[in-house]
C-alpha atoms as a PDB file:
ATOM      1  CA  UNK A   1       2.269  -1.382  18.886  1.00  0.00           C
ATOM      2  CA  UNK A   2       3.934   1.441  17.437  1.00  0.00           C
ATOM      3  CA  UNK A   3       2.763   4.394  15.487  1.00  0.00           C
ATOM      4  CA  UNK A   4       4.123   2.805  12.173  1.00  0.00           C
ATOM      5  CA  UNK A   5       2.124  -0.199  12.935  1.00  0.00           C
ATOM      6  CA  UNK A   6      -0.991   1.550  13.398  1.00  0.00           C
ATOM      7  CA  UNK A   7      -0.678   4.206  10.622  1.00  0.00           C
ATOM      8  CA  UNK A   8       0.319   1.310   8.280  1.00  0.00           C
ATOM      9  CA  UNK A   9      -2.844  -0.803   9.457  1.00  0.00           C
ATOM     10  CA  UNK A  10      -5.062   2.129   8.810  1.00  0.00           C
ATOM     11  CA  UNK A  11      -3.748   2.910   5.650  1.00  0.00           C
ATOM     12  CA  UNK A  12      -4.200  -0.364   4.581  1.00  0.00           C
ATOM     13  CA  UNK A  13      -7.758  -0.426   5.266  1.00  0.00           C
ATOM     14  CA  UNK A  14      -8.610   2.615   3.916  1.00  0.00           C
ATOM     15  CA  UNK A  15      -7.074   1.847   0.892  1.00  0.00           C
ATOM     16  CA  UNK A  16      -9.279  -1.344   0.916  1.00  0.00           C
ATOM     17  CA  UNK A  17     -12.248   0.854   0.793  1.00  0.00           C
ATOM     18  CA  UNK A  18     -10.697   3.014  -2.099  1.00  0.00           C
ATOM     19  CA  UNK A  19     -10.641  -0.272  -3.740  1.00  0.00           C
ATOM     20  CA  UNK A  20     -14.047  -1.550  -3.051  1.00  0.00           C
ATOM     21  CA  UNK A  21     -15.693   1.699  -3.686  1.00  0.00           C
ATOM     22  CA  UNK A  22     -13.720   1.646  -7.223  1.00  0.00           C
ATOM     23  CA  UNK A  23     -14.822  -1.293  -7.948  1.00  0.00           C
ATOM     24  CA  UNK A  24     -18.349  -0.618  -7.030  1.00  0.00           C
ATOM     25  CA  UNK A  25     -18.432   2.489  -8.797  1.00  0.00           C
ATOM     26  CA  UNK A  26     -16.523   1.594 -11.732  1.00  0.00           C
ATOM     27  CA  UNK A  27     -13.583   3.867 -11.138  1.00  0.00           C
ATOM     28  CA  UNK A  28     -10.554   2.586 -12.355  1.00  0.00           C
ATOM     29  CA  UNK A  29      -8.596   5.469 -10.926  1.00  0.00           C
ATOM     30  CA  UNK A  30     -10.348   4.812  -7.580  1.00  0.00           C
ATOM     31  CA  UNK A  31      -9.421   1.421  -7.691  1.00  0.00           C
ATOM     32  CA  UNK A  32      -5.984   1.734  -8.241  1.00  0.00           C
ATOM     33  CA  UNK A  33      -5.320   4.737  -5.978  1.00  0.00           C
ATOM     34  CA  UNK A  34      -6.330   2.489  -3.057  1.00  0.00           C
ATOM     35  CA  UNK A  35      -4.621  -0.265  -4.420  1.00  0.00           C
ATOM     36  CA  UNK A  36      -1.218   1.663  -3.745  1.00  0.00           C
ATOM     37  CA  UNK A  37      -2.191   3.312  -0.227  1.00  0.00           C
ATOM     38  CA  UNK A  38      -3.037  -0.747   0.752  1.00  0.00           C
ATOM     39  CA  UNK A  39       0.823  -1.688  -0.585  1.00  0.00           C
ATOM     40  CA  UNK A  40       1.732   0.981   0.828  1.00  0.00           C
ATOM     41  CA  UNK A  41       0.239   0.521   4.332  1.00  0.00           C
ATOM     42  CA  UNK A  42       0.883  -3.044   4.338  1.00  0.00           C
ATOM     43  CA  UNK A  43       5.032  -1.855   4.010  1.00  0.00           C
ATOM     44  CA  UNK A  44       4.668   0.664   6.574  1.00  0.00           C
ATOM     45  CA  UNK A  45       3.133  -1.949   8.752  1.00  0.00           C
ATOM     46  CA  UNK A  46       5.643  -4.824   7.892  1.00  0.00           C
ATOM     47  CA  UNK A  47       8.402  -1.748   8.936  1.00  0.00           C
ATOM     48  CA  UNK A  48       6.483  -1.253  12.224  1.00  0.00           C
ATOM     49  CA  UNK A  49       6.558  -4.819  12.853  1.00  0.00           C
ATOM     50  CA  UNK A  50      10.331  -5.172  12.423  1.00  0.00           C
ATOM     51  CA  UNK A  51      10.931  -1.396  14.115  1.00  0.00           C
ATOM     52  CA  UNK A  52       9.116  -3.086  17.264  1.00  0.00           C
ATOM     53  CA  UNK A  53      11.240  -6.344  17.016  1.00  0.00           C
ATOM     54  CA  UNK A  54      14.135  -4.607  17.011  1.00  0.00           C
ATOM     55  CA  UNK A  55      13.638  -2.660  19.832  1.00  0.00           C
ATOM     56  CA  UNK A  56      12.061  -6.040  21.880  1.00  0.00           C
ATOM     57  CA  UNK A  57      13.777  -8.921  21.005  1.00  0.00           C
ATOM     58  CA  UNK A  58      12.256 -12.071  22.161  1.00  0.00           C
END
Protein backbone atom coordinates (compact mmCIF):
# COMPACT_ATOMS: atom_id res chain seq x y z
CA UNK A 1 0.00 0.00 0.00
CA UNK A 2 0.95 3.39 -0.64
CA UNK A 3 0.63 6.56 1.30
CA UNK A 4 -2.32 7.72 -1.00
CA UNK A 5 -4.02 4.54 -0.22
CA UNK A 6 -3.78 4.88 3.35
CA UNK A 7 -4.40 8.66 3.71
CA UNK A 8 -7.43 8.16 1.37
CA UNK A 9 -8.72 5.13 3.61
CA UNK A 10 -8.40 7.24 6.67
CA UNK A 11 -9.99 10.08 5.34
CA UNK A 12 -12.72 8.17 4.36
CA UNK A 13 -13.43 6.91 7.68
CA UNK A 14 -13.13 9.84 9.44
CA UNK A 15 -15.36 11.48 7.33
CA UNK A 16 -17.80 8.57 8.13
CA UNK A 17 -17.73 9.64 11.66
CA UNK A 18 -18.28 13.40 10.68
CA UNK A 19 -21.29 11.95 9.15
CA UNK A 20 -22.60 9.80 11.86
CA UNK A 21 -21.91 12.27 14.53
CA UNK A 22 -24.00 14.86 12.22
CA UNK A 23 -26.51 12.85 12.01
CA UNK A 24 -26.64 12.00 15.61
CA UNK A 25 -26.37 15.42 16.64
CA UNK A 26 -28.47 16.99 14.15
CA UNK A 27 -25.80 18.99 12.41
CA UNK A 28 -26.40 19.45 8.99
CA UNK A 29 -23.09 21.18 8.50
CA UNK A 30 -21.44 18.22 10.30
CA UNK A 31 -23.03 15.94 8.14
CA UNK A 32 -22.12 17.29 5.05
CA UNK A 33 -18.54 18.30 5.90
CA UNK A 34 -17.82 14.57 6.36
CA UNK A 35 -19.77 13.72 3.56
CA UNK A 36 -17.06 15.52 1.28
CA UNK A 37 -13.79 14.37 3.27
CA UNK A 38 -15.49 10.51 2.63
CA UNK A 39 -15.72 11.49 -1.44
CA UNK A 40 -12.89 12.83 -1.06
CA UNK A 41 -10.93 9.99 0.61
CA UNK A 42 -12.62 7.44 -1.35
CA UNK A 43 -10.83 9.47 -4.73
CA UNK A 44 -7.62 9.70 -3.08
CA UNK A 45 -7.85 6.04 -2.38
CA UNK A 46 -9.20 4.97 -5.90
CA UNK A 47 -5.81 7.25 -7.10
CA UNK A 48 -3.66 5.16 -4.71
CA UNK A 49 -5.05 2.10 -6.06
CA UNK A 50 -4.29 2.95 -9.70
CA UNK A 51 -0.76 4.88 -8.57
CA UNK A 52 0.16 1.25 -7.13
CA UNK A 53 -1.06 -0.57 -10.35
CA UNK A 54 0.85 1.38 -12.33
CA UNK A 55 3.90 0.99 -10.75
CA UNK A 56 3.15 -3.17 -10.32
CA UNK A 57 1.51 -4.42 -13.11
CA UNK A 58 0.20 -7.84 -12.77
Amino acid sequence: MNKDQVKGRVNEAVGKAKEVAGKATGSTSTELKGTAQKVAGKTQAAYGDAKDKVQKPD
